[in-house]
Protein backbone atom coordinates (compact mmCIF):
# COMPACT_ATOMS: atom_id res chain seq x y z
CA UNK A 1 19.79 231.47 62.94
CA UNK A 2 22.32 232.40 65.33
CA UNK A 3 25.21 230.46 66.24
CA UNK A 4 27.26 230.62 69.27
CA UNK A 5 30.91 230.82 67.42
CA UNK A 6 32.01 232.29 63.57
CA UNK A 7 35.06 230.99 63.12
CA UNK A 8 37.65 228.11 63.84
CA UNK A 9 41.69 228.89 63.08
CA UNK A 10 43.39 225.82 62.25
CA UNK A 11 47.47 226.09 62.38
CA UNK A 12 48.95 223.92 60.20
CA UNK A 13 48.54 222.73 57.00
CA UNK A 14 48.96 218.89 57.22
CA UNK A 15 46.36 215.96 57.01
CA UNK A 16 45.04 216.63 60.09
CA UNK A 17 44.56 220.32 59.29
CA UNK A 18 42.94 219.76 55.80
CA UNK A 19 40.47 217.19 56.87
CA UNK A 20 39.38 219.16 59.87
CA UNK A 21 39.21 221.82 57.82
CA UNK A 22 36.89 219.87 54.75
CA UNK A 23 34.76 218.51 57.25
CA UNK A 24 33.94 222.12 59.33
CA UNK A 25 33.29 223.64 55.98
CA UNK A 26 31.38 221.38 54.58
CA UNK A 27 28.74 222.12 57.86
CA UNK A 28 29.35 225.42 56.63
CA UNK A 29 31.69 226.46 59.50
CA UNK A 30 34.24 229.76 58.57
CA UNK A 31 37.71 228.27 58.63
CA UNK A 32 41.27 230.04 57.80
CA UNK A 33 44.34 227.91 57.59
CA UNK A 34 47.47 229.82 58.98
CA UNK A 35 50.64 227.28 57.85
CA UNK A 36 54.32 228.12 58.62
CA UNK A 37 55.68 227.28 55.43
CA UNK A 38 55.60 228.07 52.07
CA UNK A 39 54.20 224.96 50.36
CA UNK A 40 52.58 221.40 51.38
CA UNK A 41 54.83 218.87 53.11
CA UNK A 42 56.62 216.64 50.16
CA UNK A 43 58.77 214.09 52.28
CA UNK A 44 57.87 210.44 52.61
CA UNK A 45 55.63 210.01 55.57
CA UNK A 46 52.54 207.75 56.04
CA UNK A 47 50.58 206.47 53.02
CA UNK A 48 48.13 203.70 54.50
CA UNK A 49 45.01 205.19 56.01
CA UNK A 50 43.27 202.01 58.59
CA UNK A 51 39.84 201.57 58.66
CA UNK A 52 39.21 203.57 62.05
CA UNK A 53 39.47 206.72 59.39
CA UNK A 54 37.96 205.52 56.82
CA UNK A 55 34.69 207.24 58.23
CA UNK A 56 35.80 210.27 58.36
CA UNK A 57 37.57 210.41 55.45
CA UNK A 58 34.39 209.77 53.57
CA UNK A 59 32.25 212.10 55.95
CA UNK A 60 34.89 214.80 54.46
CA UNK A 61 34.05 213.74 50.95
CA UNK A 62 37.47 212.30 49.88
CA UNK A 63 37.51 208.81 50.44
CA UNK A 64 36.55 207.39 46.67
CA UNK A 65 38.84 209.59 45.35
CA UNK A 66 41.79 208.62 47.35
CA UNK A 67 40.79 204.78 46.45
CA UNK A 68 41.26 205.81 42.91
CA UNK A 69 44.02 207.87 42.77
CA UNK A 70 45.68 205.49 45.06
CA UNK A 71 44.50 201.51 46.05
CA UNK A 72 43.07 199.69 48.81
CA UNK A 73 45.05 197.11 50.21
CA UNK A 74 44.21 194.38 52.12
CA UNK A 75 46.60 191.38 52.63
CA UNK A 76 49.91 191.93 55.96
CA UNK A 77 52.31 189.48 56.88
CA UNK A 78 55.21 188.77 58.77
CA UNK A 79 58.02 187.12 57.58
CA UNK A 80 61.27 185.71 58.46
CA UNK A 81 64.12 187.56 57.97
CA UNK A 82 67.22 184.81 56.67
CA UNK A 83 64.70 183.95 53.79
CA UNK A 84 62.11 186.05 53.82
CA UNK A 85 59.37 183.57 53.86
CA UNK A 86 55.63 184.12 55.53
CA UNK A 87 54.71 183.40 59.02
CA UNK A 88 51.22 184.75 59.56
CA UNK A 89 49.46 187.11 58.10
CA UNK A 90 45.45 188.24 57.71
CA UNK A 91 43.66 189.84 54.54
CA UNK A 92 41.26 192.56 54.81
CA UNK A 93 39.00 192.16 52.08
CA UNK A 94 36.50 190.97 54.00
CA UNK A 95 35.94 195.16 55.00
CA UNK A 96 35.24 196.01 51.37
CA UNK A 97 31.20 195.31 51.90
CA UNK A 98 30.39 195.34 55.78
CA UNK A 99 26.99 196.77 55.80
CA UNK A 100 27.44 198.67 52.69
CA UNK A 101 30.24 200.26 53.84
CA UNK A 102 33.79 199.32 52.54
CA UNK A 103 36.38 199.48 55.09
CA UNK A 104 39.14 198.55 53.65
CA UNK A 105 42.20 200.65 54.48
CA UNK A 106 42.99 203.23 51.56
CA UNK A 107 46.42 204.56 50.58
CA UNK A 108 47.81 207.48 48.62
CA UNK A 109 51.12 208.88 49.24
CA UNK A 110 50.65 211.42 51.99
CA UNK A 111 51.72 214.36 50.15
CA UNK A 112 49.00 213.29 47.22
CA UNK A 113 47.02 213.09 49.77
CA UNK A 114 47.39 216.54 51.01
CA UNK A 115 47.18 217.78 47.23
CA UNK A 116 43.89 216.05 47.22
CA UNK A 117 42.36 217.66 50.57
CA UNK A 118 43.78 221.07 49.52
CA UNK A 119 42.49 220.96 46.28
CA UNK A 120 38.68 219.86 47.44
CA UNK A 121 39.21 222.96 50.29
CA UNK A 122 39.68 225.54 48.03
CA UNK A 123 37.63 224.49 44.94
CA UNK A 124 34.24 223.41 46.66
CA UNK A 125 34.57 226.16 50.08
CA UNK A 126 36.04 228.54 48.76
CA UNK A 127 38.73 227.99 51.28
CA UNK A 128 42.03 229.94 52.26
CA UNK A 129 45.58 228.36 53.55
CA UNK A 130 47.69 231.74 54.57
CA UNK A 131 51.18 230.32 53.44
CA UNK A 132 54.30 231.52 55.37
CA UNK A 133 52.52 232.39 58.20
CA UNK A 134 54.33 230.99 61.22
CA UNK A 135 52.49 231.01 64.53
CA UNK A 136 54.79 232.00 67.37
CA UNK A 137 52.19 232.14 70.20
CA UNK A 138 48.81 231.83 71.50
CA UNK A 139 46.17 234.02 73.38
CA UNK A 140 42.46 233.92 74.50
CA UNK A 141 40.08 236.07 76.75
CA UNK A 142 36.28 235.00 77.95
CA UNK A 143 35.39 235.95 74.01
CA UNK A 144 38.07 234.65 71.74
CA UNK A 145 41.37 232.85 71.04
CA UNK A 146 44.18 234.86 68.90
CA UNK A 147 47.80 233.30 67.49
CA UNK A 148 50.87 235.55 67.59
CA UNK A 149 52.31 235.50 63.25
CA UNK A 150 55.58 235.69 61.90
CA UNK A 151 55.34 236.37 58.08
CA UNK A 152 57.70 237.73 55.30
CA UNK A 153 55.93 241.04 55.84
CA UNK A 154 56.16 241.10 59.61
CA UNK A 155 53.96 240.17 62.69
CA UNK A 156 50.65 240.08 63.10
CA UNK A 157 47.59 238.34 64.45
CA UNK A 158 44.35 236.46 63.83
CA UNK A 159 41.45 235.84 66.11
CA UNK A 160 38.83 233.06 66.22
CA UNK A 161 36.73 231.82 68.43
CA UNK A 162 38.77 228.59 68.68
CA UNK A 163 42.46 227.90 67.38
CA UNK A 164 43.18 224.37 66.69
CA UNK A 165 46.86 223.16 66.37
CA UNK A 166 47.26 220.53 63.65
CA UNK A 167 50.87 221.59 63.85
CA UNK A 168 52.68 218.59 64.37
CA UNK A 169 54.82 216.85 66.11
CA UNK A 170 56.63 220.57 67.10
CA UNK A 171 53.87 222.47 67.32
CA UNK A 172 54.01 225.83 68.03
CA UNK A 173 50.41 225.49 69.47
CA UNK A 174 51.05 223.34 71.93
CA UNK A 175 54.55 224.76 72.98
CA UNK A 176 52.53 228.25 73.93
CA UNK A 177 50.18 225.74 76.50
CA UNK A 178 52.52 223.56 78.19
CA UNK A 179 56.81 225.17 77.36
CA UNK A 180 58.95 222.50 75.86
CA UNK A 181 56.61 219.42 77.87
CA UNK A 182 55.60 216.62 75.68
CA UNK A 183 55.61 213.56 78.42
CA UNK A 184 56.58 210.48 77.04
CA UNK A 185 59.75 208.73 75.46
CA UNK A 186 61.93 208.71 72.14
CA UNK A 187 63.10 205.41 71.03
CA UNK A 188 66.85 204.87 70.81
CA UNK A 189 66.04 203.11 67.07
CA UNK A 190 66.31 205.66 64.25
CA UNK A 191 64.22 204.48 60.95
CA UNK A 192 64.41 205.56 57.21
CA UNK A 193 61.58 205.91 54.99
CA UNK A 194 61.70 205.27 51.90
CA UNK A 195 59.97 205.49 48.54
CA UNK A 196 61.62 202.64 45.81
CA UNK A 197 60.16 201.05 42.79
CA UNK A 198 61.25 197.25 43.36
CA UNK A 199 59.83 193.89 42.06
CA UNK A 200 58.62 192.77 45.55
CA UNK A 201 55.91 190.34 43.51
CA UNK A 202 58.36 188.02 42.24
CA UNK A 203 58.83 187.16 45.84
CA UNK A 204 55.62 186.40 46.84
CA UNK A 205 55.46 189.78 48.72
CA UNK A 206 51.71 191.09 50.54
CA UNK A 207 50.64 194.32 50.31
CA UNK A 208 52.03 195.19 53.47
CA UNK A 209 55.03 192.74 54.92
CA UNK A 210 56.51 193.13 58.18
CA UNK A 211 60.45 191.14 58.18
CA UNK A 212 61.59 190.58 61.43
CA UNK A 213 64.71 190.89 62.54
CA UNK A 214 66.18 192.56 65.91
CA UNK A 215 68.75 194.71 63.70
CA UNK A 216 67.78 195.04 60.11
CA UNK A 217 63.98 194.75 60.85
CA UNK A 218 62.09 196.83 57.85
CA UNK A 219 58.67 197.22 56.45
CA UNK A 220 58.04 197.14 52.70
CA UNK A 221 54.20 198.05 51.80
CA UNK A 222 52.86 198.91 48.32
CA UNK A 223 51.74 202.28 47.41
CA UNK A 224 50.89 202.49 43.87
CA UNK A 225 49.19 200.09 41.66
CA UNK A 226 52.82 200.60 39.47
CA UNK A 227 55.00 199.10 41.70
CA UNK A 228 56.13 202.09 44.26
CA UNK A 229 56.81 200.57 47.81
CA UNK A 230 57.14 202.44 50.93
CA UNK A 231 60.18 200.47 52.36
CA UNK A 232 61.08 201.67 56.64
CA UNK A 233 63.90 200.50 57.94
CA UNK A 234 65.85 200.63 61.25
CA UNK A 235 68.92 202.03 61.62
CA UNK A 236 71.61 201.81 64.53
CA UNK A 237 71.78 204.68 66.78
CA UNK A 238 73.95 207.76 66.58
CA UNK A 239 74.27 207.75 62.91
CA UNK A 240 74.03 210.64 60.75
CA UNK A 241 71.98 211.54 58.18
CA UNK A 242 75.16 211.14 55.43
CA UNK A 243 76.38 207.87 57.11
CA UNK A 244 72.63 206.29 56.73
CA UNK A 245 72.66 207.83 53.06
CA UNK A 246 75.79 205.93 52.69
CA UNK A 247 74.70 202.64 54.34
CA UNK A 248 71.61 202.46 52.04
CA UNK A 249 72.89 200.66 49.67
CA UNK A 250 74.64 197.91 51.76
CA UNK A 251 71.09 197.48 53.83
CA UNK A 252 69.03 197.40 50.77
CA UNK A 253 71.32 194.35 49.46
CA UNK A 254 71.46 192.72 53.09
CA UNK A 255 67.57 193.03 53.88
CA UNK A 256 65.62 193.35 50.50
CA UNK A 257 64.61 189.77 48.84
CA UNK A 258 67.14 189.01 46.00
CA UNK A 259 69.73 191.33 47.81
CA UNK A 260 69.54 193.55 44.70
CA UNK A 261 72.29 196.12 43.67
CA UNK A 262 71.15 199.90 43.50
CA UNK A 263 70.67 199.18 39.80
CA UNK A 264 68.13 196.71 40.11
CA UNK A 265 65.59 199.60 42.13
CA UNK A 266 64.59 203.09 41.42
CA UNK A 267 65.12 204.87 44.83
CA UNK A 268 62.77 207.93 44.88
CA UNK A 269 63.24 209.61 48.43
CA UNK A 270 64.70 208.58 51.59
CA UNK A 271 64.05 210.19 54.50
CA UNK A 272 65.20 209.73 58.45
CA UNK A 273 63.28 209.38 61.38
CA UNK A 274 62.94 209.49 65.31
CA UNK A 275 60.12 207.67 66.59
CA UNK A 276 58.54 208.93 70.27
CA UNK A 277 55.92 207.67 72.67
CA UNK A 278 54.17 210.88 73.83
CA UNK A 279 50.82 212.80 74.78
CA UNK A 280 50.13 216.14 75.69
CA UNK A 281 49.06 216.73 79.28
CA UNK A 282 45.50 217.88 77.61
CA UNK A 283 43.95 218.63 74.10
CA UNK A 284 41.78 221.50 75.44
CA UNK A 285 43.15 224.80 77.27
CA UNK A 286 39.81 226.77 76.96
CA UNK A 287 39.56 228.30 73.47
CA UNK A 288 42.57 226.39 72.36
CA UNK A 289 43.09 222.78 71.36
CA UNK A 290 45.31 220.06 69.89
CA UNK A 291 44.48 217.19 67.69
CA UNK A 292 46.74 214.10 66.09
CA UNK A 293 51.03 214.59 65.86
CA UNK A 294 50.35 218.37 68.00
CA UNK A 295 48.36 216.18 71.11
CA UNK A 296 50.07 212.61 70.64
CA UNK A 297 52.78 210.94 69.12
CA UNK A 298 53.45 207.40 68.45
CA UNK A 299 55.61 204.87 66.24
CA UNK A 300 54.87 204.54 62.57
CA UNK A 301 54.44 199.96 62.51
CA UNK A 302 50.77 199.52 61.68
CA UNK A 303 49.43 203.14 61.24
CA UNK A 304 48.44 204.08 64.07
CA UNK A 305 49.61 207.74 64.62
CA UNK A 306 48.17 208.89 61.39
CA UNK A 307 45.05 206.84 61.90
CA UNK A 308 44.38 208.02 65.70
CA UNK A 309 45.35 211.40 64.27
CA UNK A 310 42.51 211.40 61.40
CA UNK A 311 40.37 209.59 64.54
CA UNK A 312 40.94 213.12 66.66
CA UNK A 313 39.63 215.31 64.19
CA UNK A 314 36.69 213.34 63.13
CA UNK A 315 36.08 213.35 66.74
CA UNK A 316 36.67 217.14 67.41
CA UNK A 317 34.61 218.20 64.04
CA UNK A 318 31.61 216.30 65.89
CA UNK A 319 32.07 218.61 68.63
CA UNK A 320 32.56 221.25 67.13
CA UNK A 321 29.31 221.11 65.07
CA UNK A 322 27.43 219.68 68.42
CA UNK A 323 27.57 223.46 69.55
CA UNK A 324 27.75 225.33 65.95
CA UNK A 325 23.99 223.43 65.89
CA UNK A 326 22.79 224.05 69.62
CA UNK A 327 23.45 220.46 70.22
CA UNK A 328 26.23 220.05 73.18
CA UNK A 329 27.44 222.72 75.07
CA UNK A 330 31.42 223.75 75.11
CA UNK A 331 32.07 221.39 77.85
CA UNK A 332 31.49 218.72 75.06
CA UNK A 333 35.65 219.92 74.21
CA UNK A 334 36.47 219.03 77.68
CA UNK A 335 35.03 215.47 76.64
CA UNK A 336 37.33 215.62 73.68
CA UNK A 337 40.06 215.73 75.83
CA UNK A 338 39.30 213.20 78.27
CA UNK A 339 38.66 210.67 75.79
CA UNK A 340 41.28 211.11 72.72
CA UNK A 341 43.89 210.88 75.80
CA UNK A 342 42.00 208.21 77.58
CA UNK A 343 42.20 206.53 73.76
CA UNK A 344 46.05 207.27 73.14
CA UNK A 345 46.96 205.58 76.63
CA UNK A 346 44.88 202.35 76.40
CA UNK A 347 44.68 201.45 72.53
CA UNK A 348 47.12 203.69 70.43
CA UNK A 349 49.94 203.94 72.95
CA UNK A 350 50.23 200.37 74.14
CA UNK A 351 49.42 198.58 70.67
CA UNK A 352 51.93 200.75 68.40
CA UNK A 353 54.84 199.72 70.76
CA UNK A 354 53.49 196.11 70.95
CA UNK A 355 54.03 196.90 66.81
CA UNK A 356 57.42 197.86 67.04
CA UNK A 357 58.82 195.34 69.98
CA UNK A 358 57.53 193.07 67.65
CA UNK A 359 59.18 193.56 64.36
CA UNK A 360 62.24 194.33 66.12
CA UNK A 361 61.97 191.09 68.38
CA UNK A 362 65.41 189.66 69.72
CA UNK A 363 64.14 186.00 69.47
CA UNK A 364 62.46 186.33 66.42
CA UNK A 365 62.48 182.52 65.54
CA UNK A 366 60.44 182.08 68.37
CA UNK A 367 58.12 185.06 68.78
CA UNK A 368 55.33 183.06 66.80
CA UNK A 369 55.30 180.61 70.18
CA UNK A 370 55.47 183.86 72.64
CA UNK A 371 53.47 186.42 70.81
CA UNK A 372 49.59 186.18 71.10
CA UNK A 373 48.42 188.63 68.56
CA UNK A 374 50.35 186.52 66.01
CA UNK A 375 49.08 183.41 67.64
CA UNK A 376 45.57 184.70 66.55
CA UNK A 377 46.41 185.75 63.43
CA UNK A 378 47.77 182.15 62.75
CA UNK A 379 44.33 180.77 64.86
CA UNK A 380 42.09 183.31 62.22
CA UNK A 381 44.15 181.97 58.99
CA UNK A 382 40.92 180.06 56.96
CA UNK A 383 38.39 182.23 59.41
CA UNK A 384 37.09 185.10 57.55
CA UNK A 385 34.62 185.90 60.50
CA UNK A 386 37.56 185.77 63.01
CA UNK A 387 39.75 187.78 60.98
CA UNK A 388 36.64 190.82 60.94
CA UNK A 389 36.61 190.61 63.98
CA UNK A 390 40.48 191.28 64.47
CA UNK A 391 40.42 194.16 61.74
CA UNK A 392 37.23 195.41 63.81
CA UNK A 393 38.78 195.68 67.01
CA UNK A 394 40.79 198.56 66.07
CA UNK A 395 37.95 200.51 66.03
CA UNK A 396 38.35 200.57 69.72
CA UNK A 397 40.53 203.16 69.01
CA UNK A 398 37.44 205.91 68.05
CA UNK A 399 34.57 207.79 70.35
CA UNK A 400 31.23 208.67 69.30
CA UNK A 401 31.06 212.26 70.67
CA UNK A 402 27.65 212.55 69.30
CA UNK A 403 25.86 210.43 72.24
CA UNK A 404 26.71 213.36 74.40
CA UNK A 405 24.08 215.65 72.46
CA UNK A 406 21.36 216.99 73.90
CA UNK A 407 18.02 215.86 72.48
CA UNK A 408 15.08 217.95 70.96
């Protein structure tokens, strides 16, 4: 049978890159990874995966192996700062059977996770990543789509008959469509991520906790079944990297419950952060196109980048494989587009900086009586259905791409 394209360069080798590459190579699609550096990202990013991916993640055949290398949790709250006692909070067990299908959220370490998607590329397709191969620039005619390479050796090029950037927040990809735009904002808050091994259970602590506080706001979520806890924290502005390494110690004993000294944890990386509001102007320039941190950005409070992110690429692999099979035509990747940016502005966007304004409330004492999405998490307390439903919404945040196929 012939198919209308061969092959599909993705740049970047990040989560977004390796599942879009799984899942277009398990349909038997020819991928080739081109990634700038020389090894897999290692610093602390995301770790907690929401339900919206959990679809795709299985679809790419990874999702029961991330549950066990990792955990599933379930239970958020929000607490008060002075004494770090619970407010509201929902648990999201009630997703590990809907249907047969548990949609819990998952977690593993990013970088773990990465290891994991890598691993599954190259052992069951066979698959190549082309390390140290920076791309510099894009191209395309009426027949194909190149990318201009630095590498140790020199330049060079590859062709496809798509390139994909899953290059980030600074992609390259997207920098050869549209110059140095990226509309949108950049918070004045810094944050720092960090990985620490602390006895957060002694205090009653969730799986994921959100304190609230309009300086020292911070998140502290569990990541390992052992005790490691992703702990985000904001920082004032204008600081540099050595003065937040030196204030670390002073904010872990003036946030953390017990105010502990730095030889009551085991702090394992610490890394800082800008957080932006932003979306590329579009995802599709004819043979090229852009997919999660490369199209959109957005704060890290509830998961939502690297959630819509994994949400793009499930989306774009369904178009993809609409025309690989003869289903959808290539205007299908003008749908892509449309919608992905259509879903950034009116679910991603708005509720990841309702996250953040929230956390970081100046009132917090009385945000309970002013904010509604706490006010129904407080409403759904001892109502399991209303709490699905809550969890459920957030699939608002996905498109089914396949209704647009054409049928026999």
């Amino acid at each position: 049978m012939s198919r209308p394209f061969q092959k599909v360069i993705i740049v970047g080798a990040g989560p977004s890159g390796l599942l879009l590459a799984l899942l277009l190579s398990k349909h038997g699609i020819a991928v080739e990874i081109l990634e700038a550096s020389h090894e897999l990202d290692k610093q602390p990013r995301a770790a907690i995966y929401g339900s919206p991916a959990i679809p795709d993640l299985r679809r790419a055949g990874v999702i029961d192996e991330i549950r066990r290398r990792g955990m599933s949790p379930t239970s958020m709250s929000w607490r008060r700062f002075e004494d770090h006692s619970w407010i509201t909070g929902m648990d999201a067990d009630i997703l590990k059977d809907l249907n047969g299908e548990d949609l819990r959220m998952a977690c593993l370490v990013l970088d773990q996770l990465d290891k994991l998607m890598l691993e599954e590329f190259v052992s069951k397709y066979d698959g190549k990543v082309k390390w140290n191969h920076k791309v510099i620039g894009t191209g395309q005619d009426e027949k194909q789509a190149w990318v201009d390479i630095e590498t140790p050796e020199g330049k060079t090029k590859a062709y496809g008959d798509y390139v994909v950037g899953c290059d980030g927040a600074n992609s390259a990809v997207r920098k050869s469509l549209f110059g140095p735009e990226y509309p949108g904002f950049t918070w004045d808050r810094q944050i720092v991520a960090t990985n620490v091994y602390y006895n957060f259970d002694q205090f009653g602590f969730k799986d994921s906790n959100f304190i609230l506080h309009p300086d020292h706001f911070f998140m502290a979520a569990k990541l390992t079944e052992d005790g490691l806890y992703r702990v985000t924290y904001g920082e004032a502005p204008g600081l540099t990297w050595e003065q937040m390494q030196e204030r670390q110690p002073w904010k872990f004993e003036l946030m953390l419950p017990g105010h502990p000294k730095p030889d009551e944890y085991n702090l394992i990386s610490m890394s800082p952060y800008k957080m932006h509001q932003r979306c590329a102007p579009k995802f599709r320039v004819g043979r090229i196109l852009l997919a999660a941190d490369a199209a959109h950005l957005c704060n890290p409070w509830g998961g939502m980048g690297i959630t819509g992110g994994f949400v793009d690429v499930g989306g774009l692999y369904d178009c993809l494989a609409g025309i690989w099979d003869g289903k959808a035509d290539e205007s299908i990747l003008d749908l892509y587009s449309e919608k992905r940016i259509d879903k950034w502005k009116n679910v991603i966007d708005p509720i990841s900086q309702s996250n953040f304004r929230r956390v970081s409330d100046s009132d917090p004492d009385t945000l309970l009586e002013r904010d509604p999405v706490m006010q129904a998490c407080k409403k759904a307390e001892n109502d399991l259905e209303m709490q699905k439903q809550m969890y459920l919404s957030f699939f608002e945040m996905k498109y089914d791409f396949t209704q647009h196929y054409k049928t026999a």
